[in-house]
C-alpha atoms as a PDB file:
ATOM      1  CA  UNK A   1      35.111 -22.649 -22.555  1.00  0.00           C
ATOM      2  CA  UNK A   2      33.353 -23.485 -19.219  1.00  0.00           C
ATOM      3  CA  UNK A   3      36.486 -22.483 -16.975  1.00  0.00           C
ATOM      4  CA  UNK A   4      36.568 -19.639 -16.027  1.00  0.00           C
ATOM      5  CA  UNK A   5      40.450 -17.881 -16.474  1.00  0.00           C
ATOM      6  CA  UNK A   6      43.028 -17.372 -13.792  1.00  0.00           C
ATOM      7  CA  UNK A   7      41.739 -13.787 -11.793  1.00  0.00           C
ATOM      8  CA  UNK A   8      44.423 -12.065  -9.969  1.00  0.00           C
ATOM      9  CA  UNK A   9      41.776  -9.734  -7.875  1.00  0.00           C
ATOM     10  CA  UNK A  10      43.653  -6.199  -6.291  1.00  0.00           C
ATOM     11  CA  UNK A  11      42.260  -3.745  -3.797  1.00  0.00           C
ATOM     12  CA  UNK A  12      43.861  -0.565  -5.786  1.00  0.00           C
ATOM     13  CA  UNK A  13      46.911  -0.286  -8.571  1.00  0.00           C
ATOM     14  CA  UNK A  14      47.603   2.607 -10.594  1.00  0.00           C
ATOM     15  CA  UNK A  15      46.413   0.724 -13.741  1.00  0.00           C
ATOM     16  CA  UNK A  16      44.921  -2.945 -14.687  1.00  0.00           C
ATOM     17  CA  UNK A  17      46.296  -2.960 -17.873  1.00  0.00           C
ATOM     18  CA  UNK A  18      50.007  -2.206 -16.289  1.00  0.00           C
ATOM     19  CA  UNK A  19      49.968  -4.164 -13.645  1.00  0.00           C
ATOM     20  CA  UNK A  20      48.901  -7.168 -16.365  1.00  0.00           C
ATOM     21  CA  UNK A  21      51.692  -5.757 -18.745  1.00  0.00           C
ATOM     22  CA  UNK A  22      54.494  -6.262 -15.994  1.00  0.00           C
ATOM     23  CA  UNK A  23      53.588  -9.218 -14.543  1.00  0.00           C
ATOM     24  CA  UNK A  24      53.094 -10.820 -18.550  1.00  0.00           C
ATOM     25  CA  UNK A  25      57.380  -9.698 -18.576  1.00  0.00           C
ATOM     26  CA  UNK A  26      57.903 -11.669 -15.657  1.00  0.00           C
ATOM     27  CA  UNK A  27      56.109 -14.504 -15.621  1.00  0.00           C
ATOM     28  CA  UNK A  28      54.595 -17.206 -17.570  1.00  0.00           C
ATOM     29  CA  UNK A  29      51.152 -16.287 -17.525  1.00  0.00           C
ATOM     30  CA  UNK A  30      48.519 -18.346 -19.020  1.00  0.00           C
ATOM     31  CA  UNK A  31      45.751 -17.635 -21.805  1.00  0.00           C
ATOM     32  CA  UNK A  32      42.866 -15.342 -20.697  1.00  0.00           C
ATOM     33  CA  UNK A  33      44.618 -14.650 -17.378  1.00  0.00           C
ATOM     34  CA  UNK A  34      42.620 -11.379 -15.481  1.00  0.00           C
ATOM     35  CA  UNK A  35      43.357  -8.613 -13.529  1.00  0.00           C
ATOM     36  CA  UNK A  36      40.763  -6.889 -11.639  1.00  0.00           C
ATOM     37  CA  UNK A  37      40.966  -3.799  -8.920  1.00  0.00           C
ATOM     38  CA  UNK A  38      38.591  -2.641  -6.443  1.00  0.00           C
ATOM     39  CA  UNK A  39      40.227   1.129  -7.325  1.00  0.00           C
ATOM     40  CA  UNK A  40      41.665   2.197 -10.125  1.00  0.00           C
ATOM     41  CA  UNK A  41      44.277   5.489  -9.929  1.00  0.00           C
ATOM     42  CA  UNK A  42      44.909   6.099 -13.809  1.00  0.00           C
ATOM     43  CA  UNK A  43      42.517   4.268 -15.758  1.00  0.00           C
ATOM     44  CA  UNK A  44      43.420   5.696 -19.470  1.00  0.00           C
ATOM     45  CA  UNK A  45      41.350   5.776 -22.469  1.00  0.00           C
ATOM     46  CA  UNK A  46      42.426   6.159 -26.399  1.00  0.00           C
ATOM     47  CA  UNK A  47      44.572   8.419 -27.008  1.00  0.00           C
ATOM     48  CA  UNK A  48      45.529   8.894 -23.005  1.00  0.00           C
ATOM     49  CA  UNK A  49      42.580  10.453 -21.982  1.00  0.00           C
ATOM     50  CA  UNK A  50      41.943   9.769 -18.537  1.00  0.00           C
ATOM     51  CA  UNK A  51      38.830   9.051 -15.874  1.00  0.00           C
ATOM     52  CA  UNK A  52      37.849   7.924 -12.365  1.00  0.00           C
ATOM     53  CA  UNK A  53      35.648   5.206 -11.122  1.00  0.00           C
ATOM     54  CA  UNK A  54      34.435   5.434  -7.867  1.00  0.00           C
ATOM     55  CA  UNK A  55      35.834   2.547  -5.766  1.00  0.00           C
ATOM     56  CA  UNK A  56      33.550  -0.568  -5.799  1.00  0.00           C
ATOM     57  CA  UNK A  57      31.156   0.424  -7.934  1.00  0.00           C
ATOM     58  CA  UNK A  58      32.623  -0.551 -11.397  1.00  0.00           C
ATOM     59  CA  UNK A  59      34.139  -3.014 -12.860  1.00  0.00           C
ATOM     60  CA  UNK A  60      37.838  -2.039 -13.881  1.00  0.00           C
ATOM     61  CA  UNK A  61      39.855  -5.306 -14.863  1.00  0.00           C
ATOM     62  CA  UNK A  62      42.383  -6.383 -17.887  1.00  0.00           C
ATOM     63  CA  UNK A  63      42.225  -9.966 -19.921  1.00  0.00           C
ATOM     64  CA  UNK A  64      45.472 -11.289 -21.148  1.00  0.00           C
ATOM     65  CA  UNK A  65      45.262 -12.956 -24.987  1.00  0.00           C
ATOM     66  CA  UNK A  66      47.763 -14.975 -26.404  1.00  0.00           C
ATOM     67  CA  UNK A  67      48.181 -15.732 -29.910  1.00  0.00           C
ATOM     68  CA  UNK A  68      49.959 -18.406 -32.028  1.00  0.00           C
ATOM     69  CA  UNK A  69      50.164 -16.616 -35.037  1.00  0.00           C
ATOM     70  CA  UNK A  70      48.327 -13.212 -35.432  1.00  0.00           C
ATOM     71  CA  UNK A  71      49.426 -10.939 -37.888  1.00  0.00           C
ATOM     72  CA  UNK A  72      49.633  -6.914 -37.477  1.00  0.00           C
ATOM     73  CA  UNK A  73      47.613  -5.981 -40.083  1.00  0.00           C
ATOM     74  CA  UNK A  74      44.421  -8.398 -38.219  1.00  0.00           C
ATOM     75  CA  UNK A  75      44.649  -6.638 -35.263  1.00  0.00           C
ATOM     76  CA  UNK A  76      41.664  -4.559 -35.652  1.00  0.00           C
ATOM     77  CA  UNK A  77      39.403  -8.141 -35.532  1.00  0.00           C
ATOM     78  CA  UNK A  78      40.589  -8.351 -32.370  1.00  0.00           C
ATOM     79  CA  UNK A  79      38.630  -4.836 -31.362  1.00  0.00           C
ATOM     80  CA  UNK A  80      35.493  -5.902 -33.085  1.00  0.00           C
ATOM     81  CA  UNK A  81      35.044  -9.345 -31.231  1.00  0.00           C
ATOM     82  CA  UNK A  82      35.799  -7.347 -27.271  1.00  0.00           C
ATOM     83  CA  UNK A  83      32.978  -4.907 -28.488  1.00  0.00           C
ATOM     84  CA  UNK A  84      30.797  -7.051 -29.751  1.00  0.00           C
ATOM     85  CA  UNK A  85      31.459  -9.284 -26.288  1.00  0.00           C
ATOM     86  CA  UNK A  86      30.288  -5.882 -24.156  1.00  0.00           C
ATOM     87  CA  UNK A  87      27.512  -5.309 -26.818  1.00  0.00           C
ATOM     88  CA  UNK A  88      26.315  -8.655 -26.119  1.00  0.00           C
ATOM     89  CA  UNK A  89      26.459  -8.862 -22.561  1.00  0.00           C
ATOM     90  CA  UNK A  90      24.905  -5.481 -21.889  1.00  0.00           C
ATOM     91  CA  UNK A  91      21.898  -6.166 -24.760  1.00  0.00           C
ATOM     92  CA  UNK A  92      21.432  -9.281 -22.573  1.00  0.00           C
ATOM     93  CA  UNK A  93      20.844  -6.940 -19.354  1.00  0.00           C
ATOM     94  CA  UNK A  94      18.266  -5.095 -21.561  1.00  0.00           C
ATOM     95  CA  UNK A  95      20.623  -1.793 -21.161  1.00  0.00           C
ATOM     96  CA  UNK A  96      18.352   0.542 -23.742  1.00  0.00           C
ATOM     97  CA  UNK A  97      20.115   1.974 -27.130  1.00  0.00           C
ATOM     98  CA  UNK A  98      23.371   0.312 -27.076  1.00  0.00           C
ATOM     99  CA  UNK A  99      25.964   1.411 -30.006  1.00  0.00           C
ATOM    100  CA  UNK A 100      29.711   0.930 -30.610  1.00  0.00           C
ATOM    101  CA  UNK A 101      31.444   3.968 -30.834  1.00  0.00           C
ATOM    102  CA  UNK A 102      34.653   3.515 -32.983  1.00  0.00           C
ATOM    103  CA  UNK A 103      37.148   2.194 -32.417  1.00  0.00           C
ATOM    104  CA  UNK A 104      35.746   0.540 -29.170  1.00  0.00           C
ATOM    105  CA  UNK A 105      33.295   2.353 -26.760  1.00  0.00           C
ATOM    106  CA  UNK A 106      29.946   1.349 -25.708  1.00  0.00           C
ATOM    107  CA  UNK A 107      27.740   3.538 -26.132  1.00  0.00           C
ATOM    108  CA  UNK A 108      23.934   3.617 -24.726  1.00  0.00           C
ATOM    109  CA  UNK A 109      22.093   6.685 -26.152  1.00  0.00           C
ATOM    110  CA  UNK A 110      24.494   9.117 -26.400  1.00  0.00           C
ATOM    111  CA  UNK A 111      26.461   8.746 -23.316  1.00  0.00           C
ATOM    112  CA  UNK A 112      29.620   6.197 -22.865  1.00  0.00           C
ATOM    113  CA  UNK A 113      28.836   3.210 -20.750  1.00  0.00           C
ATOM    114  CA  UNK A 114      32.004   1.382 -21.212  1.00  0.00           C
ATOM    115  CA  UNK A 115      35.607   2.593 -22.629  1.00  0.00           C
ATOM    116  CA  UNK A 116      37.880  -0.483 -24.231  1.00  0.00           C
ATOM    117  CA  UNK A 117      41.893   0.020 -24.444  1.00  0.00           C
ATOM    118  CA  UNK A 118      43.764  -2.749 -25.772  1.00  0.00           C
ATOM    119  CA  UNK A 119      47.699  -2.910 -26.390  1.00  0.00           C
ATOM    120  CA  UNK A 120      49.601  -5.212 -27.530  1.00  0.00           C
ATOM    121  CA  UNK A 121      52.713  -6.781 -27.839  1.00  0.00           C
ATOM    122  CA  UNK A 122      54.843  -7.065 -30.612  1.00  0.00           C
ATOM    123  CA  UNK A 123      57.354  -8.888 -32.245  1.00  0.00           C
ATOM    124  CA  UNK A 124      58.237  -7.642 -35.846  1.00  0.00           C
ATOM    125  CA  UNK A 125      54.972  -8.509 -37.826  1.00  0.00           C
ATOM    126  CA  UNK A 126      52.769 -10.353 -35.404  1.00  0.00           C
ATOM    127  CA  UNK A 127      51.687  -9.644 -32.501  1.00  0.00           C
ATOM    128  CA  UNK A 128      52.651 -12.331 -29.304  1.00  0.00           C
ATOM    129  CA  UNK A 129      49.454 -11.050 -27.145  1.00  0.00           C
ATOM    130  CA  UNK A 130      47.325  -8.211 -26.039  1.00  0.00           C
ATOM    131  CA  UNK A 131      46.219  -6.842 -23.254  1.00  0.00           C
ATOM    132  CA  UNK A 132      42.635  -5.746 -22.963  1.00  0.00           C
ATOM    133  CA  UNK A 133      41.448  -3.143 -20.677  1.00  0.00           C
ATOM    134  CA  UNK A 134      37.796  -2.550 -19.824  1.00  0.00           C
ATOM    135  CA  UNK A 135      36.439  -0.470 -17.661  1.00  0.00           C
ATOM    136  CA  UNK A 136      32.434  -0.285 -17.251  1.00  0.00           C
ATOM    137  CA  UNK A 137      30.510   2.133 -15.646  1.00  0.00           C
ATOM    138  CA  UNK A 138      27.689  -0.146 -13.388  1.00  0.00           C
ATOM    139  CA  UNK A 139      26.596   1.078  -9.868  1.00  0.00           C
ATOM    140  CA  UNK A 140      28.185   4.543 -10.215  1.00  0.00           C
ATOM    141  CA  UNK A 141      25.296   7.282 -10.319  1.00  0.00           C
ATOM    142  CA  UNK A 142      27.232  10.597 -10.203  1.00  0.00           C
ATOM    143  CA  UNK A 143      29.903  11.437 -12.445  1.00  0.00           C
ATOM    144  CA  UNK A 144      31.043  14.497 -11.358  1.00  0.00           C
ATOM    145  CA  UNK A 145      32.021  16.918 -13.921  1.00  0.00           C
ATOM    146  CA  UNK A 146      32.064  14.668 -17.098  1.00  0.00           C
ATOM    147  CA  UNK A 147      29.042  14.945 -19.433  1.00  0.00           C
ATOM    148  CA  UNK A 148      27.724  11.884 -21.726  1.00  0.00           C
ATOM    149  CA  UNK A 149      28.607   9.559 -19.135  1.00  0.00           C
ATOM    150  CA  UNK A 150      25.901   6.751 -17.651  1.00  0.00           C
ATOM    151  CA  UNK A 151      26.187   3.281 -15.846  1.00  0.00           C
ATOM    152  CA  UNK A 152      24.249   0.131 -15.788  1.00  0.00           C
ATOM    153  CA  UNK A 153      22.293   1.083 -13.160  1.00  0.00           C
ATOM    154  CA  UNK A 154      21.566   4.971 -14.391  1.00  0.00           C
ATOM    155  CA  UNK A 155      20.325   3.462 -17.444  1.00  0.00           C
ATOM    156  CA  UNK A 156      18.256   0.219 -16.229  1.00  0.00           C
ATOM    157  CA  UNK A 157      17.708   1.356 -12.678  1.00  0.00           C
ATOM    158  CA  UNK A 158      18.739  -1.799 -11.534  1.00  0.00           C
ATOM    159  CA  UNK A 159      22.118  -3.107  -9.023  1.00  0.00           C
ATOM    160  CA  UNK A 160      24.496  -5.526 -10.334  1.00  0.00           C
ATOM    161  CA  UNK A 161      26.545  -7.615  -8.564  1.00  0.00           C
ATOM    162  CA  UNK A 162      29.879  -6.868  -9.511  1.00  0.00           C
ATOM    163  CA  UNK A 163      31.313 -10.508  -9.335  1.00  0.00           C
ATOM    164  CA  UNK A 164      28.846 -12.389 -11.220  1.00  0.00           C
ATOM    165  CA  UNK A 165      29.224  -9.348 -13.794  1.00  0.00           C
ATOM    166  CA  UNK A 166      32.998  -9.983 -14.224  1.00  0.00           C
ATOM    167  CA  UNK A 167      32.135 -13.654 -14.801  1.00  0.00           C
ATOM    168  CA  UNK A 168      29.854 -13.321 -17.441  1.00  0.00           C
ATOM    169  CA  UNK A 169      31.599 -10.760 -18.982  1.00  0.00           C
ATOM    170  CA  UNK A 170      34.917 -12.856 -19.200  1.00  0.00           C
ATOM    171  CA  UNK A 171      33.033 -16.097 -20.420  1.00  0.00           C
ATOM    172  CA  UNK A 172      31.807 -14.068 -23.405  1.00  0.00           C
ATOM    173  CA  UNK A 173      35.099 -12.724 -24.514  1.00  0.00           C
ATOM    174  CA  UNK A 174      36.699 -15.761 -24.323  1.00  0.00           C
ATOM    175  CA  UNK A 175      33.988 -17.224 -26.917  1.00  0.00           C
ATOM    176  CA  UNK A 176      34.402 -14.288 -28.928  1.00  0.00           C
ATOM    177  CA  UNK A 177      38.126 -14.352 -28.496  1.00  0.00           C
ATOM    178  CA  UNK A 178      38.431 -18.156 -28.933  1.00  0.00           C
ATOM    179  CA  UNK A 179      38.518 -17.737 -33.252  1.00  0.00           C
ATOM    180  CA  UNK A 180      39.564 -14.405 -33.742  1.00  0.00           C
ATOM    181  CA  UNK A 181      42.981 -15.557 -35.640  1.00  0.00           C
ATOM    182  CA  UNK A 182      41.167 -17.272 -37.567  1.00  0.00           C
ATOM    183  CA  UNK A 183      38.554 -14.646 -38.673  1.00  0.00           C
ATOM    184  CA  UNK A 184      38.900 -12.107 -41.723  1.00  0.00           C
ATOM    185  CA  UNK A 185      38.285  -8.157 -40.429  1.00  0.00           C
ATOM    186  CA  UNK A 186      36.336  -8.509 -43.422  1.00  0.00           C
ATOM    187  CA  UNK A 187      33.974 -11.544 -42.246  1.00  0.00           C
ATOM    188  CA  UNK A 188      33.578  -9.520 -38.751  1.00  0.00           C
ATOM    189  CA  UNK A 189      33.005  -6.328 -39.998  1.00  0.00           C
ATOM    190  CA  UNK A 190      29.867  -5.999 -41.143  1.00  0.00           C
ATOM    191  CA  UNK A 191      28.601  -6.917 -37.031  1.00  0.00           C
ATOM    192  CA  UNK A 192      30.291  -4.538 -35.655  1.00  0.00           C
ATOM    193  CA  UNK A 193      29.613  -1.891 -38.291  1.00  0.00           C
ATOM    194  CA  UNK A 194      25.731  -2.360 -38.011  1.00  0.00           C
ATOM    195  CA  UNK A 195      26.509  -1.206 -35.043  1.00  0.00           C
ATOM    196  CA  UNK A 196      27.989   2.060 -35.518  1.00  0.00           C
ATOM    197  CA  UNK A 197      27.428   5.199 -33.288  1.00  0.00           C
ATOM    198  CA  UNK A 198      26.246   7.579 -35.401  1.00  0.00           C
ATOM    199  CA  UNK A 199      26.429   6.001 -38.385  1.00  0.00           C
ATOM    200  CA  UNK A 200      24.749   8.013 -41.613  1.00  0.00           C
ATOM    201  CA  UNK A 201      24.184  11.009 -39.174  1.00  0.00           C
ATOM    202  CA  UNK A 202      25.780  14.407 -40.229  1.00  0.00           C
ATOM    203  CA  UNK A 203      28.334  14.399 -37.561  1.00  0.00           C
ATOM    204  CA  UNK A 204      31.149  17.162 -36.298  1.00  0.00           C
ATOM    205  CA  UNK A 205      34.988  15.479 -35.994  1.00  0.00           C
ATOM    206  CA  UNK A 206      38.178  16.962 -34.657  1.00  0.00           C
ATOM    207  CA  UNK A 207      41.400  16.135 -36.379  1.00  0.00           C
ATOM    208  CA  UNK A 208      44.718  16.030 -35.020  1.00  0.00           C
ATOM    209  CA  UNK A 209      45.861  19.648 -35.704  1.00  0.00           C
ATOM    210  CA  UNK A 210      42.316  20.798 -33.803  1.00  0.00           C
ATOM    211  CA  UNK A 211      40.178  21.894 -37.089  1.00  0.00           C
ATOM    212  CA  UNK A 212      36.614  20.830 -36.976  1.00  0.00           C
ATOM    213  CA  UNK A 213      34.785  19.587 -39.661  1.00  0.00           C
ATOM    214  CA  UNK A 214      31.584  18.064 -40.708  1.00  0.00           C
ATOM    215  CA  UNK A 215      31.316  14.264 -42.567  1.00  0.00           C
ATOM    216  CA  UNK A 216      29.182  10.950 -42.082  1.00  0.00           C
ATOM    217  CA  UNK A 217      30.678   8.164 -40.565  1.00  0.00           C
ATOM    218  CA  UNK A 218      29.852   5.703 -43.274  1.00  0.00           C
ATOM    219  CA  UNK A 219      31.670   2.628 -42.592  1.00  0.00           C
ATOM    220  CA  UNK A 220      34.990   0.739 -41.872  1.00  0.00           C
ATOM    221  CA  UNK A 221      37.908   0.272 -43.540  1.00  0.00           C
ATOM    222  CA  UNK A 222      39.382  -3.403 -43.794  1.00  0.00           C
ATOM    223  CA  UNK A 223      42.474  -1.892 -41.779  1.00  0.00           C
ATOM    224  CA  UNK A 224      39.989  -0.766 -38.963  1.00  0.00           C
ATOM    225  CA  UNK A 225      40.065   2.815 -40.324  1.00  0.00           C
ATOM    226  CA  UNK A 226      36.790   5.279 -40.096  1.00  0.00           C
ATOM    227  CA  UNK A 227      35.939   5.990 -43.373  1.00  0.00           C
ATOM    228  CA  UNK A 228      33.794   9.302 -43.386  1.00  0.00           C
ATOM    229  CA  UNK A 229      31.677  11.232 -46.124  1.00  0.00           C
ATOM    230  CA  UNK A 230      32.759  14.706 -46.542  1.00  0.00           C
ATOM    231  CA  UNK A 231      31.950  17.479 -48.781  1.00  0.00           C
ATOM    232  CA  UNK A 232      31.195  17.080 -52.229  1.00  0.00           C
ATOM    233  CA  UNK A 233      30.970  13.344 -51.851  1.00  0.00           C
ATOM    234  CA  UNK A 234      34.551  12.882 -50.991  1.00  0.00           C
ATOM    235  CA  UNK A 235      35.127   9.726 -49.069  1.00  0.00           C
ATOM    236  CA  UNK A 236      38.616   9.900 -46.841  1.00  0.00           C
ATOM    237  CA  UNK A 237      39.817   6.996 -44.003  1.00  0.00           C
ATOM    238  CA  UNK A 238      40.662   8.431 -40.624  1.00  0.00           C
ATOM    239  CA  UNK A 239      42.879   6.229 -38.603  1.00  0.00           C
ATOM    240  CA  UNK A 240      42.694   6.227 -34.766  1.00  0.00           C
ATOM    241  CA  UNK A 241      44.908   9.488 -33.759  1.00  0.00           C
ATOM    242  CA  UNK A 242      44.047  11.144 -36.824  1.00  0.00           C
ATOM    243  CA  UNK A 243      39.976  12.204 -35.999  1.00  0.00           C
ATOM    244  CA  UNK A 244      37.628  12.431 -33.336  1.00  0.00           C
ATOM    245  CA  UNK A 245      34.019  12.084 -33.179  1.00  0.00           C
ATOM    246  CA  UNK A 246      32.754  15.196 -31.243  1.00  0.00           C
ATOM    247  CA  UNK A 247      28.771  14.431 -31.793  1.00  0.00           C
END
C-alpha cells in the first residue's frame, strides 16, 4: 500500500482511458498501473459527453484494476469506493460542500469538480479489470462556455501542485480499491448514499426519449440504480442511460 503504482506520464493523447485500454491488449500490465497526460484531446464523460481541460492545469489520468474474481452484477461497488476516494481526498483539502452526484461526479455546491468514467472489461459474467478515468478540475479558473463547472483552486483559492495531487489521489484509491471484491454494494452503500447530490430535494430529470419530469432522488438500488420518488408516491429505478439529473 506504500508503493506507489507504475505511472506511464504523456505530454498529450486523444484519451487516458484509451491509451490505458490499448496498451492493457498488448501488454502485461500490472495492478494499479496509471496513465496520466499533460493534454487531453477527447476526455469523455457518461454517456459520451465531452469537455476540455486546459493543458497543465488539471489532472487528467486513468488507473488500471485487476480483479481475480469480480462478478458483473458487483460492479457498481467498484463506483462507490473511486468516489468515495475523490470525496475523501478533496474533504481533506477542505474543498467546501462536496457531494457525489450519481453515478460518479464530484460535486462541490452545485457545480462539477471532478467527472469519473470507468469501463471495463469483460469476460462472460465477471469482469477481468477496469479502467478508471478521472479527470479533476484544479488550477483551471475559466471555463469557457460551460456553466456549473469549478476547480480546486476556484473553490479554495488555493494552487496545487499537480504531482503531489496525483500521488495522493492514487494512494487513496488503491486503499479503497484494495477490498472492493470483497465488499457487498449493500455494505458500501449507505457511504456513498449519505452522500447524495440532491438527495430528498424536489429535483427535474430528463429521460432517454427527452421528457422532463419532476421526482426525489431517494436512494440507491443494490444494482447501482437511482431510485427516485415520483408522483403519487410512486417509487421507480432509473438505470444509468435511462435519466438525467438536470437540477
Amino acid at each position: 500500500m506504500d508503493e506507489l503504482p507504475q505511472i506511464i506520464k504523456l505530454d498529450a493523447t486523444d484519451s487516458t482511458n484509451l491509451y490505458l485500454k490499448q496498451l492493457l491488449f498488448s501488454n502485461t500490465l500490472n495492478d494499479y498501473t496509471a496513465v496520466v497526460a499533460k493534454k487531453q484531446e477527447k476526455g469523455r464523460g457518461q454517456m459520451g459527453t465531452s469537455w476540455q481541460a486546459e493543458e497543465g492545469k488539471n489532472l487528467t489520468f486513468s488507473l488500471l484494476k485487476k480483479y481475480s474474481s469480480m462478478q458483473v452484477n458487483h460492479q457498481f461497488a467498484l463506483n462507490i469506493c473511486v468516489s468515495l476516494a475523490v470525496y475523501d481526498i478533496l474533504k481533506e483539502l477542505a474543498i467546501p460542500n462536496l457531494m457525489v452526484k450519481w453515478p460518479n461526479d464530484i460535486m462541490s455546491g452545485s457545480s462539477k469538480i471532478c467527472g469519473i468514467l470507468i469501463e471495463n472489461v469483460l469476460k462472460g459474467h465477471t469482469i477481468q479489470s477496469s479502467i478508471i478515468g478521472i479527470g479533476l478540475n484544479v488550477n483551471q479558473t475559466s471555463y469557457g462556455n460551460l456553466e456549473k463547472v469549478t476547480s480546486l483552486k476556484s473553490a479554495s483559492g488555493r494552487f496545487f501542485d499537480l504531482e503531489e495531487l496525483l500521488h495522493k489521489i492514487l494512494k487513496k484509491l488503491q486503499f479503497h480499491l484494495s477490498d472492493v471484491e470483497n465488499k457487498t454494494v449493500a455494505e458500501l452503500l449507505p457511504s456513498y448514499t449519505e452522500l447524495l447530490f440532491r438527495k430528498d430535494k424536489p429535483s427535474t430529470f430528463k429521460n432517454s426519449d427527452g421528457e422532463l419530469f419532476m421526482g426525489f432522488i431517494r436512494g440507491i438500488s443494490p444494482e447501482g440504480k437511482l431510485v427516485l420518488e415520483l408522483e403519487d408516491t410512486i417509487f421507480k429505478s432509473f438505470g444509468l442511460k435511462e435519466v438525467s439529473l438536470l437540477y
